[in-house]
PDB file of N, CA and C in Angstrom:
ATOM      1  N   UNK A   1       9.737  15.527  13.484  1.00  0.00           N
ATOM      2  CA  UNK A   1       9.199  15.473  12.143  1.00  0.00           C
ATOM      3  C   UNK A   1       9.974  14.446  11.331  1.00  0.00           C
ATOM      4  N   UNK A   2       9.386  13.864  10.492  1.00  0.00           N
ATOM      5  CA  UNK A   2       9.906  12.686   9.801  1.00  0.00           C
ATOM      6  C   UNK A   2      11.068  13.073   8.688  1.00  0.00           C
ATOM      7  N   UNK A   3      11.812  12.443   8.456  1.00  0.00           N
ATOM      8  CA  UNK A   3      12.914  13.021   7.319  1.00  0.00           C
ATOM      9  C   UNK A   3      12.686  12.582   5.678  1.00  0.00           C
ATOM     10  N   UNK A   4      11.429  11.729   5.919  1.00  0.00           N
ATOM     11  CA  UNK A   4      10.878  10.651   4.498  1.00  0.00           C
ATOM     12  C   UNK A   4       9.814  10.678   4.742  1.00  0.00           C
ATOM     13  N   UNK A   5       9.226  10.897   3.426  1.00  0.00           N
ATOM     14  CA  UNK A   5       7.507  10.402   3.174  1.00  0.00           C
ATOM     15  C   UNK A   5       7.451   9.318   2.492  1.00  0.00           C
ATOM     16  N   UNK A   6       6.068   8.503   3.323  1.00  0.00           N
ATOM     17  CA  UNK A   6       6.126   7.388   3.025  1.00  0.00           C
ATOM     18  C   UNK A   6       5.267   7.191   1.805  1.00  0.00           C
ATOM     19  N   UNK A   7       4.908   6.935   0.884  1.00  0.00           N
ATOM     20  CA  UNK A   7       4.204   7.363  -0.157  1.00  0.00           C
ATOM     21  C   UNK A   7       2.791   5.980  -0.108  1.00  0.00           C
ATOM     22  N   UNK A   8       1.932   6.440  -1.056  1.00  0.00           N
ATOM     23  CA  UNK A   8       0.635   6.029  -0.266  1.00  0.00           C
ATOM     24  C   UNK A   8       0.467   5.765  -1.822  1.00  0.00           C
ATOM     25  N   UNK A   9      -0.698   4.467  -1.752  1.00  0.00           N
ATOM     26  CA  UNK A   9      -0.808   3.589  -2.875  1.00  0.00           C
ATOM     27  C   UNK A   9      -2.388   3.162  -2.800  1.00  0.00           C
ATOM     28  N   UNK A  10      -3.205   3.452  -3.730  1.00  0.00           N
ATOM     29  CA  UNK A  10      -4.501   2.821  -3.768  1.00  0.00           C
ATOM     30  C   UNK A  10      -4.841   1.878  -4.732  1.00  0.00           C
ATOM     31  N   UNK A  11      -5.887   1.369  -5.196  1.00  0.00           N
ATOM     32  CA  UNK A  11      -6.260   0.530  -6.008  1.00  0.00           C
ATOM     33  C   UNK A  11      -7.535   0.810  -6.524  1.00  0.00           C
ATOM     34  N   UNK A  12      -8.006   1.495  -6.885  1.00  0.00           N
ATOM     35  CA  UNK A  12      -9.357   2.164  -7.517  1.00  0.00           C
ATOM     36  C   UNK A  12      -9.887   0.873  -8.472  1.00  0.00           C
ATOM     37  N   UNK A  13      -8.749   0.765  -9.059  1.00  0.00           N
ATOM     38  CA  UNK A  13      -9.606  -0.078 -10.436  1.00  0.00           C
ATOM     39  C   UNK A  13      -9.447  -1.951  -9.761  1.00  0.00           C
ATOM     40  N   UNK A  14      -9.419  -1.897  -8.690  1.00  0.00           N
ATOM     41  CA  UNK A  14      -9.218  -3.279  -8.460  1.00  0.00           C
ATOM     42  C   UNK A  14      -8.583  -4.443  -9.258  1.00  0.00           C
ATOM     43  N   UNK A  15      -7.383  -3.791  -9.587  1.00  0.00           N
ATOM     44  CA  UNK A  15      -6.045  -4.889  -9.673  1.00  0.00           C
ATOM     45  C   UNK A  15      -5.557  -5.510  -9.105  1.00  0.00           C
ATOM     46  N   UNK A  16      -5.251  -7.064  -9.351  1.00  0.00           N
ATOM     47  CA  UNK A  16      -4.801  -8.132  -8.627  1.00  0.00           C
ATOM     48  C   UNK A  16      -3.456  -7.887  -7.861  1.00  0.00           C
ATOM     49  N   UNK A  17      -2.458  -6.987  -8.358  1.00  0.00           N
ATOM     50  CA  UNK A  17      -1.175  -6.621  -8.719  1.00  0.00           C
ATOM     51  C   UNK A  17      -0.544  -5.387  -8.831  1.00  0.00           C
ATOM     52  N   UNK A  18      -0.048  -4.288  -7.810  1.00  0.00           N
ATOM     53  CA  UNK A  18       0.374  -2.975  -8.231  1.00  0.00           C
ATOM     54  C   UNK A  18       2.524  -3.783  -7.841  1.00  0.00           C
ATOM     55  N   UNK A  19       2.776  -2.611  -8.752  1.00  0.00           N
ATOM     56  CA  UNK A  19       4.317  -2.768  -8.763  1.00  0.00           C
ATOM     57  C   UNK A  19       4.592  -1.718  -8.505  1.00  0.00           C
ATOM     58  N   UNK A  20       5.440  -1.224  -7.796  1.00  0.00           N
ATOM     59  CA  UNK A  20       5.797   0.108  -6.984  1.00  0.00           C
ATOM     60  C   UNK A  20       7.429   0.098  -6.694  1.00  0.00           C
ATOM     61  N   UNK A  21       7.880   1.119  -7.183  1.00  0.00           N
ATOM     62  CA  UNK A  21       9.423   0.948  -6.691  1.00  0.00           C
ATOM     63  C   UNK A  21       9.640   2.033  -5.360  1.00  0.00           C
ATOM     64  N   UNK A  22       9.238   0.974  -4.199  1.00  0.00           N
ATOM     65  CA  UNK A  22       9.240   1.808  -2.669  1.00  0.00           C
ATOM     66  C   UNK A  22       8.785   0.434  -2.286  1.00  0.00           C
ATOM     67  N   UNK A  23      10.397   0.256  -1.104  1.00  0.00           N
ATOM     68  CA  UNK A  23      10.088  -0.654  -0.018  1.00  0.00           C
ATOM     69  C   UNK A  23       9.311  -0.433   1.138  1.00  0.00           C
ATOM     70  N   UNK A  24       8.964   0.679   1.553  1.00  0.00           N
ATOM     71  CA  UNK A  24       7.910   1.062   2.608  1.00  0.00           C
ATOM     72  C   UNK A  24       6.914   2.072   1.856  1.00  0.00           C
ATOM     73  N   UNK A  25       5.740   1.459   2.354  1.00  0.00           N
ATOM     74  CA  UNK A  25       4.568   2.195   1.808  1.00  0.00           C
ATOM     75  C   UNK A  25       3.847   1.938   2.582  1.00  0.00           C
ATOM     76  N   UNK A  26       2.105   2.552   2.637  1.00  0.00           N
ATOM     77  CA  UNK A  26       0.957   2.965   3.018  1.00  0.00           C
ATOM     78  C   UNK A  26       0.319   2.458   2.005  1.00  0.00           C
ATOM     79  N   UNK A  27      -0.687   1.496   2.071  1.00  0.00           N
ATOM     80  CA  UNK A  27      -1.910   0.733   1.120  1.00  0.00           C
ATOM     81  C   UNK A  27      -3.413   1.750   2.217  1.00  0.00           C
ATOM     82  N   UNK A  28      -4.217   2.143   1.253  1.00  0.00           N
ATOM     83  CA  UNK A  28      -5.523   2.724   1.672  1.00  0.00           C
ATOM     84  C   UNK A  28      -6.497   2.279   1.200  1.00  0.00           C
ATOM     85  N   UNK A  29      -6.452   0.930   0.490  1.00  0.00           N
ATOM     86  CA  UNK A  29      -7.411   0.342  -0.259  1.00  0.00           C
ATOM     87  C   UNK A  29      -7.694   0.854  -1.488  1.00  0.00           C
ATOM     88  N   UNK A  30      -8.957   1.617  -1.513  1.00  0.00           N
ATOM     89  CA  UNK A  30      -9.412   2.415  -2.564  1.00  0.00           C
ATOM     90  C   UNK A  30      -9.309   3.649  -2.060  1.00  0.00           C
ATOM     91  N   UNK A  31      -9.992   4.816  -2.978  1.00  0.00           N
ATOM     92  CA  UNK A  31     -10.476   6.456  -2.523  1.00  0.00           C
ATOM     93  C   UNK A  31     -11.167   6.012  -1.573  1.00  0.00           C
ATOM     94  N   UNK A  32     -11.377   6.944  -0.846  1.00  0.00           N
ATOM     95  CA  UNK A  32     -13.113   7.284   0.140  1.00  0.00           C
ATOM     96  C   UNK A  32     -13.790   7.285  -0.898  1.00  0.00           C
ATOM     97  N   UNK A  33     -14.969   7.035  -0.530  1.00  0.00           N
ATOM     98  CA  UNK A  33     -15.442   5.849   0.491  1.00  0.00           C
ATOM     99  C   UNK A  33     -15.271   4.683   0.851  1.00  0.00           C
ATOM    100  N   UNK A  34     -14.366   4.046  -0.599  1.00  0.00           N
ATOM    101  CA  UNK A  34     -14.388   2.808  -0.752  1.00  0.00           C
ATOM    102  C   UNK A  34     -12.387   2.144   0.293  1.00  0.00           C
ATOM    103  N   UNK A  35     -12.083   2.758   0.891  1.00  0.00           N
ATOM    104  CA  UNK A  35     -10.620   2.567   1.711  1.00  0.00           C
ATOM    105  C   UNK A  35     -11.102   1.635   2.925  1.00  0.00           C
ATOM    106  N   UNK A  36      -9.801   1.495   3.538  1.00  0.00           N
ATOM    107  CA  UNK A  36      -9.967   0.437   4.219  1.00  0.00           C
ATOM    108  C   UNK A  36      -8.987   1.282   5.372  1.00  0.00           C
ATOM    109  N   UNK A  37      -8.676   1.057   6.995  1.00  0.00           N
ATOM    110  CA  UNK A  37      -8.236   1.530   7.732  1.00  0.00           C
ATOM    111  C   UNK A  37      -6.349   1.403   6.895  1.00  0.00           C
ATOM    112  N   UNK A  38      -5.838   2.041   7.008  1.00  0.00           N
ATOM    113  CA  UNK A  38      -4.409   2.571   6.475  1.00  0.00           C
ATOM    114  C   UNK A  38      -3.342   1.716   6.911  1.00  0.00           C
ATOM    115  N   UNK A  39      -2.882   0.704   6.452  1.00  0.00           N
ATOM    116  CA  UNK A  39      -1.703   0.090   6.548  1.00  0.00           C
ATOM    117  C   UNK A  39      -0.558   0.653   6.259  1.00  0.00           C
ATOM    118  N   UNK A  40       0.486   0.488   7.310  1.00  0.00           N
ATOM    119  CA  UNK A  40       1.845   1.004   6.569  1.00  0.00           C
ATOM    120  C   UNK A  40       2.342  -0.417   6.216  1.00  0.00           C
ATOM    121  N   UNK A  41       3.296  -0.527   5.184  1.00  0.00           N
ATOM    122  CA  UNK A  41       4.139  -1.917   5.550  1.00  0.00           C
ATOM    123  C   UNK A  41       5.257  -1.794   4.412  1.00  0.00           C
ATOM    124  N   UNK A  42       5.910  -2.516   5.146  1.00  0.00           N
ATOM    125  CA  UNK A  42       7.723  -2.624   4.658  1.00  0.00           C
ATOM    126  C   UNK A  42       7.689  -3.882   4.686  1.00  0.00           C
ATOM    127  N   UNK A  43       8.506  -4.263   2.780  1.00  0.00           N
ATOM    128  CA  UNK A  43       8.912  -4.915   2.431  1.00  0.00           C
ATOM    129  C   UNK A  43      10.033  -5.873   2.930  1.00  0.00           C
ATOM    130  N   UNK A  44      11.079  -5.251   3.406  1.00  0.00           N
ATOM    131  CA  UNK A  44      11.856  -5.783   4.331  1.00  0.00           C
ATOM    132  C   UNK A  44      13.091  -6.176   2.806  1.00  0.00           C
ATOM    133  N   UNK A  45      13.478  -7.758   3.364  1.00  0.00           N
ATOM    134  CA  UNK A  45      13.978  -7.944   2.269  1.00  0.00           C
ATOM    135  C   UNK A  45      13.259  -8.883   0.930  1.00  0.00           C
ATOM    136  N   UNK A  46      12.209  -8.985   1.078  1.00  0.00           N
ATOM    137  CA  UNK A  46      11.138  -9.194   0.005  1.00  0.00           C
ATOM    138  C   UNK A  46      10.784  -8.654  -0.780  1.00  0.00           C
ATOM    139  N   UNK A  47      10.312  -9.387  -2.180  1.00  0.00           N
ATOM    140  CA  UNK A  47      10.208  -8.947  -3.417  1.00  0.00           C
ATOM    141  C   UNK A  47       8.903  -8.385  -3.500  1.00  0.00           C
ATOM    142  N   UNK A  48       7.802  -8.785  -2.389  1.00  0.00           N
ATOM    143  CA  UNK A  48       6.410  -8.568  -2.544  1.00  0.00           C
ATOM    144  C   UNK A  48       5.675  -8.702  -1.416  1.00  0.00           C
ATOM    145  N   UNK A  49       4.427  -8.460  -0.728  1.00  0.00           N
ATOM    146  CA  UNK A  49       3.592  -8.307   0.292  1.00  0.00           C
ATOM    147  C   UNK A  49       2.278  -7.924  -0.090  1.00  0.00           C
ATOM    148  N   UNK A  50       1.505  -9.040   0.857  1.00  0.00           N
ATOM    149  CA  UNK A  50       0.028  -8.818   0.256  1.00  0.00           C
ATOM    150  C   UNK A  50      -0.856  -7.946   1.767  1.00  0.00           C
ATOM    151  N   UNK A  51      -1.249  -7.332   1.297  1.00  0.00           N
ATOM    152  CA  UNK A  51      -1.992  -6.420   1.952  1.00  0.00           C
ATOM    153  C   UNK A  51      -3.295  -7.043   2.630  1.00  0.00           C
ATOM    154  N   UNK A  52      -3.242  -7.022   4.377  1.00  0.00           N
ATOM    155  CA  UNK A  52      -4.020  -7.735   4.814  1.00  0.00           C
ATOM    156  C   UNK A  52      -5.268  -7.090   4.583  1.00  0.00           C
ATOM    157  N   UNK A  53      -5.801  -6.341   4.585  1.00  0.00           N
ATOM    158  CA  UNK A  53      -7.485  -6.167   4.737  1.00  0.00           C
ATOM    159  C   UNK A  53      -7.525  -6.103   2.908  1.00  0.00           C
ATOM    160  N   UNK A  54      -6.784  -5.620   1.663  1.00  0.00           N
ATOM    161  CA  UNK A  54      -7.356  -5.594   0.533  1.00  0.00           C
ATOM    162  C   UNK A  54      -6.771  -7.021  -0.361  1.00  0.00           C
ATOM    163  N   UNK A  55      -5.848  -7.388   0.273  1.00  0.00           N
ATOM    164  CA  UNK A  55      -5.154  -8.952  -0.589  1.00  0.00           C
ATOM    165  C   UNK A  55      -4.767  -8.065  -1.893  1.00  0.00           C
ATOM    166  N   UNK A  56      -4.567  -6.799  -1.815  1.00  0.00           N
ATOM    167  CA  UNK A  56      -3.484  -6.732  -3.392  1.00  0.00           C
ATOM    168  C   UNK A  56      -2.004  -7.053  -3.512  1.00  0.00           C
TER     169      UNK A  56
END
């Protein structure tokens, strides 16, 4: 079992731009219906990362 949750981030209102203080996260696009298959991704040592299937 995992010792951290990775916390999960959508975009409903279709913003160019979310700011999140969490270097690893889960992008789901939008709610259902409107999501996209579930990315995890880590920042690493970067300030920012664009999300391949939604480009936020």
């Amino acid at each position: 079992m995992s010792d951290h949750v990775v916390p999960h981030f959508h975009n409903d209102a279709g913003v160019p731009v979310i700011e999140i203080g969490s270097k690893e996260f889960m992008c789901v696009g939008a709610n259902p219906p409107f999501d996209h298959p579930h990315v995890f991704l880590d920042l690493g040592n970067d300030n920012e990362i664009i999300c391949p299937y939604c480009s936020t």
